[in-house]
C-alpha atoms as a PDB file:
ATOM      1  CA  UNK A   1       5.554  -5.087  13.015  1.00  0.00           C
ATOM      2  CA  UNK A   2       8.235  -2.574  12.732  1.00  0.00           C
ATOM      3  CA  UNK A   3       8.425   0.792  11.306  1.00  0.00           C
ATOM      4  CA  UNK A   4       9.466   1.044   7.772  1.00  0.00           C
ATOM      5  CA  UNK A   5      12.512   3.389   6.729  1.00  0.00           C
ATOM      6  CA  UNK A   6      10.443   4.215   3.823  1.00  0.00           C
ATOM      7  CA  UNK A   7       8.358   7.121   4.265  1.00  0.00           C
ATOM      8  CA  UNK A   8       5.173   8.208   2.954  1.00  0.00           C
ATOM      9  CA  UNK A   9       4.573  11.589   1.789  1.00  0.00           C
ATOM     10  CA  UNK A  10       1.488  13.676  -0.139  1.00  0.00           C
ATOM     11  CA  UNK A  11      -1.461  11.748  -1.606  1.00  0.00           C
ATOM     12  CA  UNK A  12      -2.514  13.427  -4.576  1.00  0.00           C
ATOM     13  CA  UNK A  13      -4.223  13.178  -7.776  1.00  0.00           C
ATOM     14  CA  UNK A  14      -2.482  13.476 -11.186  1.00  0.00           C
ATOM     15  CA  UNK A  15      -3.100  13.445 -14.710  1.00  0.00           C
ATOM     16  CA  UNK A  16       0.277  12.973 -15.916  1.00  0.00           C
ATOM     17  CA  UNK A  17       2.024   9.663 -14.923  1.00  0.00           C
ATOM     18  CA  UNK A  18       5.931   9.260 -15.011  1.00  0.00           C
ATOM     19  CA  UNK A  19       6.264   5.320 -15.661  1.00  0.00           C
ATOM     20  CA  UNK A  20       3.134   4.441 -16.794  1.00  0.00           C
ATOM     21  CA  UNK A  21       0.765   5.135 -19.625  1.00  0.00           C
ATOM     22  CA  UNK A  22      -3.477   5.758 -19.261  1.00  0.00           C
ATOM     23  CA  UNK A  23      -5.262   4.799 -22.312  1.00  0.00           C
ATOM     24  CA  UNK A  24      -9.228   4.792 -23.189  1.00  0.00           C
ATOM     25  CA  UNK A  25     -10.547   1.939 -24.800  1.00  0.00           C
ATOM     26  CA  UNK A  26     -14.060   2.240 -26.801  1.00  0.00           C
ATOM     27  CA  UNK A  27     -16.289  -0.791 -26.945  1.00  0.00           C
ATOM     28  CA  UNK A  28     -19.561  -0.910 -27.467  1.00  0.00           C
ATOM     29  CA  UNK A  29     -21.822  -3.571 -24.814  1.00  0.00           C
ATOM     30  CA  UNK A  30     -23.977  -6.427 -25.654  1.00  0.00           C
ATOM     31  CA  UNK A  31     -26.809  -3.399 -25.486  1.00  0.00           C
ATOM     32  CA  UNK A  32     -25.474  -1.479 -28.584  1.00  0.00           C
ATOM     33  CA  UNK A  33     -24.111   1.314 -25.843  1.00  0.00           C
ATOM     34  CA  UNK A  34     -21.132   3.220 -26.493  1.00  0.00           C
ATOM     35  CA  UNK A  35     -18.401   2.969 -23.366  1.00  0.00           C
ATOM     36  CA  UNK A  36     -15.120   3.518 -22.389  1.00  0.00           C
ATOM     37  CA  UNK A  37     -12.596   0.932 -20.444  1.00  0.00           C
ATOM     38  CA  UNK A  38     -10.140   3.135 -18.565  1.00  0.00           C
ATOM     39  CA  UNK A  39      -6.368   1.406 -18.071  1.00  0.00           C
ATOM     40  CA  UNK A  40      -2.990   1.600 -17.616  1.00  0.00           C
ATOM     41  CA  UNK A  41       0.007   0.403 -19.090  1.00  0.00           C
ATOM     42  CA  UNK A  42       3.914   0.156 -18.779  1.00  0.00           C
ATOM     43  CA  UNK A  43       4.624   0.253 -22.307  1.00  0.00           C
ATOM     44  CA  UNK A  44       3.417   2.321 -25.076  1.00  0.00           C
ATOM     45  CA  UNK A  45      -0.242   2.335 -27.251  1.00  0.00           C
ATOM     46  CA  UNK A  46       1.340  -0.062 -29.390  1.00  0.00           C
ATOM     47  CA  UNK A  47       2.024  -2.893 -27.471  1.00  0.00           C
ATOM     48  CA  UNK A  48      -1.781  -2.506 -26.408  1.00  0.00           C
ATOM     49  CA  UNK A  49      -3.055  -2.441 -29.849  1.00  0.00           C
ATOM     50  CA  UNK A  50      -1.042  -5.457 -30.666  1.00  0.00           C
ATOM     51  CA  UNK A  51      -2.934  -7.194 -27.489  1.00  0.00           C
ATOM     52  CA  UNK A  52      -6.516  -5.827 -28.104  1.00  0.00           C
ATOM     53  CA  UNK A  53      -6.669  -6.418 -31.937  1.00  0.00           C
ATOM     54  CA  UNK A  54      -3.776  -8.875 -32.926  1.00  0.00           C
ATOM     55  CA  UNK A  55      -3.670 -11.325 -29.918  1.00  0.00           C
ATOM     56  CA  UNK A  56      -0.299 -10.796 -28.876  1.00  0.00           C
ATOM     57  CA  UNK A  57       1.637 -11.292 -25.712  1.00  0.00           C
ATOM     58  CA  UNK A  58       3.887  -9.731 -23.901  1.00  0.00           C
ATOM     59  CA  UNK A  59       5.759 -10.050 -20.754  1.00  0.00           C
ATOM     60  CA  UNK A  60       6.554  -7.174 -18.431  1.00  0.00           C
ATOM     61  CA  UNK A  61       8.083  -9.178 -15.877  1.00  0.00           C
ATOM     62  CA  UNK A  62       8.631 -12.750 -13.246  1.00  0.00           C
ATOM     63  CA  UNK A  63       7.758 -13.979 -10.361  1.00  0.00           C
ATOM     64  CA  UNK A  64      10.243 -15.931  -8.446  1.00  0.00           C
ATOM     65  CA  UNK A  65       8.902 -19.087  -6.841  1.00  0.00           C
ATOM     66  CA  UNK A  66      11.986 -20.654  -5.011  1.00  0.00           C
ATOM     67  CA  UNK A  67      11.230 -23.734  -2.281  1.00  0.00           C
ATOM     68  CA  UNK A  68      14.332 -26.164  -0.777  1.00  0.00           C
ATOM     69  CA  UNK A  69      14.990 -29.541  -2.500  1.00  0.00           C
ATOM     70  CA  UNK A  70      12.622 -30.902   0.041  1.00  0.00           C
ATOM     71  CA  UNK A  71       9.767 -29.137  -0.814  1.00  0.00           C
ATOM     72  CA  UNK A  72       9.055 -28.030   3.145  1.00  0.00           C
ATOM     73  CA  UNK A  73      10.240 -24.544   2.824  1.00  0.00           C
ATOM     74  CA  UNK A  74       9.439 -21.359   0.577  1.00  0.00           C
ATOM     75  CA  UNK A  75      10.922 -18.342   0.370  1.00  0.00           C
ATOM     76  CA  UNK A  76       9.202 -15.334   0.389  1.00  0.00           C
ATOM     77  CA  UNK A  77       9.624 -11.447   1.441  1.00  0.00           C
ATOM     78  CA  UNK A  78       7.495  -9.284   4.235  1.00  0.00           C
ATOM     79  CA  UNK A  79       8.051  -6.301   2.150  1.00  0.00           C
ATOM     80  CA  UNK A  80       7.190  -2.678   2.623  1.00  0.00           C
ATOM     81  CA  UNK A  81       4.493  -1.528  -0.208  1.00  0.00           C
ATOM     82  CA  UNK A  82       4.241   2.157  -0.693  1.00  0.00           C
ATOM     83  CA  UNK A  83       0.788   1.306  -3.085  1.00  0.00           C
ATOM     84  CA  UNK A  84      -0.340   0.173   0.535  1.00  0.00           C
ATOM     85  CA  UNK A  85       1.240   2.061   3.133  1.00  0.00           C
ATOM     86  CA  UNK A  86       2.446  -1.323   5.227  1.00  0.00           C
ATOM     87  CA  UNK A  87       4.500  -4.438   4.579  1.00  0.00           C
ATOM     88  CA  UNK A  88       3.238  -7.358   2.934  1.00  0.00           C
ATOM     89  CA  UNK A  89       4.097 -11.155   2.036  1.00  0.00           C
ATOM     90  CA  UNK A  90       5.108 -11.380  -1.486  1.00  0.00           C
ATOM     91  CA  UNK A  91       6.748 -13.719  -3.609  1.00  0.00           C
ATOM     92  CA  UNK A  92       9.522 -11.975  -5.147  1.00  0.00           C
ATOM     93  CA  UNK A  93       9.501 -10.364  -8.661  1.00  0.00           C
ATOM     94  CA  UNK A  94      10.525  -7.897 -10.703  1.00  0.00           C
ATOM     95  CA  UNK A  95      10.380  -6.478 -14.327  1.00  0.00           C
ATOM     96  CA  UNK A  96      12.045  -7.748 -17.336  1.00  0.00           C
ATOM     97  CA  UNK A  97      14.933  -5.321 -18.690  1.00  0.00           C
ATOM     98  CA  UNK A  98      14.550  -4.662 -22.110  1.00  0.00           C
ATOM     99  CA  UNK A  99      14.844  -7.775 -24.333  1.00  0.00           C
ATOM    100  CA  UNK A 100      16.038 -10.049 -21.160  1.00  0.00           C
ATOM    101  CA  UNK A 101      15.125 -13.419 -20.966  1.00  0.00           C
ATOM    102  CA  UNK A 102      13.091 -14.460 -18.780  1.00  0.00           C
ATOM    103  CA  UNK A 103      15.017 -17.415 -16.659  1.00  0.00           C
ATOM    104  CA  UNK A 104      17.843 -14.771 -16.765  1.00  0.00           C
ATOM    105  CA  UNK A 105      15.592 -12.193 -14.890  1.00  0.00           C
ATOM    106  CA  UNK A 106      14.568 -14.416 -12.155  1.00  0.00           C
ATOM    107  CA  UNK A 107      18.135 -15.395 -11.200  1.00  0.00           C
ATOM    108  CA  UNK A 108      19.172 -11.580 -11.279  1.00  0.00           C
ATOM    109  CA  UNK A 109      15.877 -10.042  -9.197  1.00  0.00           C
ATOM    110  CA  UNK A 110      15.805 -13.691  -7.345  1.00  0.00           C
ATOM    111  CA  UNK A 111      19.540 -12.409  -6.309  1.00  0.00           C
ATOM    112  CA  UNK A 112      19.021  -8.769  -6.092  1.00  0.00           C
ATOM    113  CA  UNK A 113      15.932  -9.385  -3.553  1.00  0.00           C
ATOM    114  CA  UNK A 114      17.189 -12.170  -1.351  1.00  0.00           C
ATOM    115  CA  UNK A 115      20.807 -12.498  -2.006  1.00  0.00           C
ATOM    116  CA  UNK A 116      20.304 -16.239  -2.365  1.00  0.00           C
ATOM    117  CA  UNK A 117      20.894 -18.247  -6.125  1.00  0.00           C
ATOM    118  CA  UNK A 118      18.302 -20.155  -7.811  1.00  0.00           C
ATOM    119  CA  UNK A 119      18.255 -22.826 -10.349  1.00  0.00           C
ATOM    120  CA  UNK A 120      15.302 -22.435 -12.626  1.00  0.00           C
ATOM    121  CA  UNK A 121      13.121 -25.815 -13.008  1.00  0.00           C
ATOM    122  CA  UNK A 122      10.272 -24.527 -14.762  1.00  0.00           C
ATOM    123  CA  UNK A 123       8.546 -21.294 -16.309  1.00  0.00           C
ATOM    124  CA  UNK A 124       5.161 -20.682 -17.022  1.00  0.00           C
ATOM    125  CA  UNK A 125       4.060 -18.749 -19.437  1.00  0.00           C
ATOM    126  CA  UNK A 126       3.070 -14.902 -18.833  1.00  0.00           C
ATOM    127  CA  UNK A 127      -0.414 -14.222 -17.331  1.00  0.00           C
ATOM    128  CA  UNK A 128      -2.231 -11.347 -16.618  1.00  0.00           C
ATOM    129  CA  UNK A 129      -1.446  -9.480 -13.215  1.00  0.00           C
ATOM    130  CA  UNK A 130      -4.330  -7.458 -12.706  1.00  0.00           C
ATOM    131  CA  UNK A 131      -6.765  -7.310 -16.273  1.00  0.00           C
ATOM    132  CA  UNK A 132      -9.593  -5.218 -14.819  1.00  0.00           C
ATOM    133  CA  UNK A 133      -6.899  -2.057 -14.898  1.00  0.00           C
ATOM    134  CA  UNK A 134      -3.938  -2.547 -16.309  1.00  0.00           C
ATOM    135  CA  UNK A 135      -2.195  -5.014 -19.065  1.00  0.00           C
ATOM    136  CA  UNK A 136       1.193  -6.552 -17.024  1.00  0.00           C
ATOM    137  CA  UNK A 137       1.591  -9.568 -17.997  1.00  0.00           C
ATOM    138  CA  UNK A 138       4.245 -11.650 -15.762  1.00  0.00           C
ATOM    139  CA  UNK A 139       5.565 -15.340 -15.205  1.00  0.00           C
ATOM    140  CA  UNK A 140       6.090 -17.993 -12.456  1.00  0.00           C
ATOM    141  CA  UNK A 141       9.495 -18.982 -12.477  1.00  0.00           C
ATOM    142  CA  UNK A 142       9.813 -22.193 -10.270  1.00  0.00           C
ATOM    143  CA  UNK A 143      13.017 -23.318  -8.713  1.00  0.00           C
ATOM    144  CA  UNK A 144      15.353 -24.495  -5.991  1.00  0.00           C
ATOM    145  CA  UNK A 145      17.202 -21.917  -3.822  1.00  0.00           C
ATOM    146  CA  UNK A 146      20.856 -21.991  -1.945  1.00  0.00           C
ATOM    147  CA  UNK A 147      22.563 -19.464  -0.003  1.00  0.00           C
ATOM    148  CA  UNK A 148      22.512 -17.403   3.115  1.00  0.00           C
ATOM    149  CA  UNK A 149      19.702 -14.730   2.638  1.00  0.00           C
ATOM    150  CA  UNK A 150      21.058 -10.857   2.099  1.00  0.00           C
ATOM    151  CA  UNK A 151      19.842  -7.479   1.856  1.00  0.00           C
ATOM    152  CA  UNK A 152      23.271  -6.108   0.643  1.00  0.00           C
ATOM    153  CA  UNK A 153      21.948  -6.416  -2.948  1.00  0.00           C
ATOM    154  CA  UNK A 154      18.341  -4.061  -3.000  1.00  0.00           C
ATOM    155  CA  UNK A 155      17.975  -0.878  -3.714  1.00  0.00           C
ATOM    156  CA  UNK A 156      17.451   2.382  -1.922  1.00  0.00           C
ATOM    157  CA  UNK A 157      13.192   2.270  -2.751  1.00  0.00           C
ATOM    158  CA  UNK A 158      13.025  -1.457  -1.528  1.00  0.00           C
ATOM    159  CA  UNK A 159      12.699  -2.568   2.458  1.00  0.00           C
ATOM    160  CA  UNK A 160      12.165  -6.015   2.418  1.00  0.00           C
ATOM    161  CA  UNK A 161      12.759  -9.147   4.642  1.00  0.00           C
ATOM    162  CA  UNK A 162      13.951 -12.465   3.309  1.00  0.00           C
ATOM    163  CA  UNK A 163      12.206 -15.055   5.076  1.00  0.00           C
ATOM    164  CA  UNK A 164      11.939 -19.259   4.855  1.00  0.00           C
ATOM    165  CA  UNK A 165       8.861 -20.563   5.796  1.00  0.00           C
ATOM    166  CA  UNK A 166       7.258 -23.690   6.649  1.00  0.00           C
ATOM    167  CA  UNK A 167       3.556 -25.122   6.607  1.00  0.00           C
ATOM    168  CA  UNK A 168       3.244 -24.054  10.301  1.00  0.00           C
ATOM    169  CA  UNK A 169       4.354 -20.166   8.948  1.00  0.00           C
ATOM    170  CA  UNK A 170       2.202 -20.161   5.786  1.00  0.00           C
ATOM    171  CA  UNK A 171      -0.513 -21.114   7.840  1.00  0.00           C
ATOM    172  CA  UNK A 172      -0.015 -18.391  10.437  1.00  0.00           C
ATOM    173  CA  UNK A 173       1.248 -15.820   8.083  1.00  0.00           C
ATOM    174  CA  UNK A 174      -1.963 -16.290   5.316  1.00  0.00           C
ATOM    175  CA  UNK A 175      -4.333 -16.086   8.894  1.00  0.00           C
ATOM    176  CA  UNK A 176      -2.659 -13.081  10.579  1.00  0.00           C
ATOM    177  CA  UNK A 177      -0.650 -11.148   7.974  1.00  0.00           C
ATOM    178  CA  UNK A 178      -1.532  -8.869   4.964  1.00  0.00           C
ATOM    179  CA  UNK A 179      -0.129 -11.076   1.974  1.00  0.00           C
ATOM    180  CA  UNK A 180      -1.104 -10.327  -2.036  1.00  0.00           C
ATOM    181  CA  UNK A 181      -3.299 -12.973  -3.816  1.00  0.00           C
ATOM    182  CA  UNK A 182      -1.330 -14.194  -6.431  1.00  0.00           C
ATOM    183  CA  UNK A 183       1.265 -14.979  -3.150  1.00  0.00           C
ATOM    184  CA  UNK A 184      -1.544 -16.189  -0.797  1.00  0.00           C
ATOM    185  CA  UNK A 185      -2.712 -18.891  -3.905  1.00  0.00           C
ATOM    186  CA  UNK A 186       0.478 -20.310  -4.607  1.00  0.00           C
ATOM    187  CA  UNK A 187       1.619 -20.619  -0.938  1.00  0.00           C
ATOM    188  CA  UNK A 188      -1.794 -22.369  -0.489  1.00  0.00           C
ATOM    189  CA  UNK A 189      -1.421 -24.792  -3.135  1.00  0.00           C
ATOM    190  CA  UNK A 190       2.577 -25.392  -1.787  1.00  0.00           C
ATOM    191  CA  UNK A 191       1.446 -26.057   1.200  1.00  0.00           C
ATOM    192  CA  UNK A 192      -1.993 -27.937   0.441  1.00  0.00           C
ATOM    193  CA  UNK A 193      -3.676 -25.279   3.451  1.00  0.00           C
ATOM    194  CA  UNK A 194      -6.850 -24.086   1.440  1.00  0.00           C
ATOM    195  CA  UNK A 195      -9.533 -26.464   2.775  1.00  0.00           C
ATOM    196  CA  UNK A 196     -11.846 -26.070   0.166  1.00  0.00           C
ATOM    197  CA  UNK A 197      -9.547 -27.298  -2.474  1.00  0.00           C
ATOM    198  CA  UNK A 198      -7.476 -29.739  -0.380  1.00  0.00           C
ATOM    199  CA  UNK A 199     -10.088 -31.600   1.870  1.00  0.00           C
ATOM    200  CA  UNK A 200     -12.504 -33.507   0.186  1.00  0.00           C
ATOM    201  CA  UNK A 201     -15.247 -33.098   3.528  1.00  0.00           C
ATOM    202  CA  UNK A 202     -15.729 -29.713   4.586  1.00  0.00           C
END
């Protein structure tokens, strides 16, 4: 696997975050004991309040899940992670800008990532990323892509490549390669490769 053109630099602790907000939450346990649920957050102590206490929902962003007309091929990225320090498979994603729609974010960061179009089928609705330490929420978007993949569209931060895989490459890539769970799920389900869910005799 090649060298990435993005560097990494100092580790290092902080107390101040740029992008994202820490909060403390106080519950008390089943035991009648006082504690404190550490998190983070993209968007102010509002929004989390609105969650916590009013059951509200909010989504910071989409995931892009584009196969051929077929159904035999996916798309997905081998994409450098700094959170990491390598590359990874990933379905690609991004966040929502502002008051965006949703269907209109996954054609722009479905574009911006892999230079390809997509036209949107379905959308899910927005589920927790990660809930044991922070509250992004995002969606599936599901679709059909066209086009000749592209770099010329992402950004200075992002080193990605746009590949098209098969059965044969999901199999291989969820065996040998580093690839995120929410990816490694829905390429197993695509594909019908997790053998404790697809065969009936293990």
């Amino acid at each position: 696997m090649k060298n990435s053109k993005i560097k990494i630099g100092k580790i290092k602790k902080t107390e101040r975050l740029e992008y994202l907000n820490s909060f403390i939450i106080e519950y008390t346990g089943k035991d009648n004991v006082k504690r404190n649920w550490e998190l983070v957050s993209r968007d102010k102590i509002d929004r989390l309040k609105n969650e916590i206490l009013n059951n509200k929902s909010y989504s910071d962003g989409v995931m892009i899940f584009a196969c051929n007309r077929e159904r035999t091929e996916l798309v997905i990225l081998k994409e450098f992670r700094v959170s990491a320090g390598k590359y990874m498979y990933t379905i690609p994603a991004g966040l929502v800008d502002n008051d965006e729609k949703i269907e209109i974010a996954a054609i722009r960061e479905f574009k911006e990532e892999t230079g390809m179009d997509i036209e949107i089928v379905s959308i899910e609705k927005e589920r927790y990323t990660s809930v044991g330490i922070i509250n992004e929420k995002a969606n599936v978007a599901y679709g059909y892509f066209s086009g000749i993949p592209s770099k010329e569209f992402q950004e200075a931060s992002e080193d990605a490549e746009i590949e098209i895989i098969n059965k044969d490459m999901a199999i291989d890539i969820l065996k040998n390669q580093e690839v995120s769970m929410r990816t490694a799920l829905l390429m197993e389900n695509f594909f019908n490769i997790n053998k404790f869910i697809n065969e009936k005799n293990i």
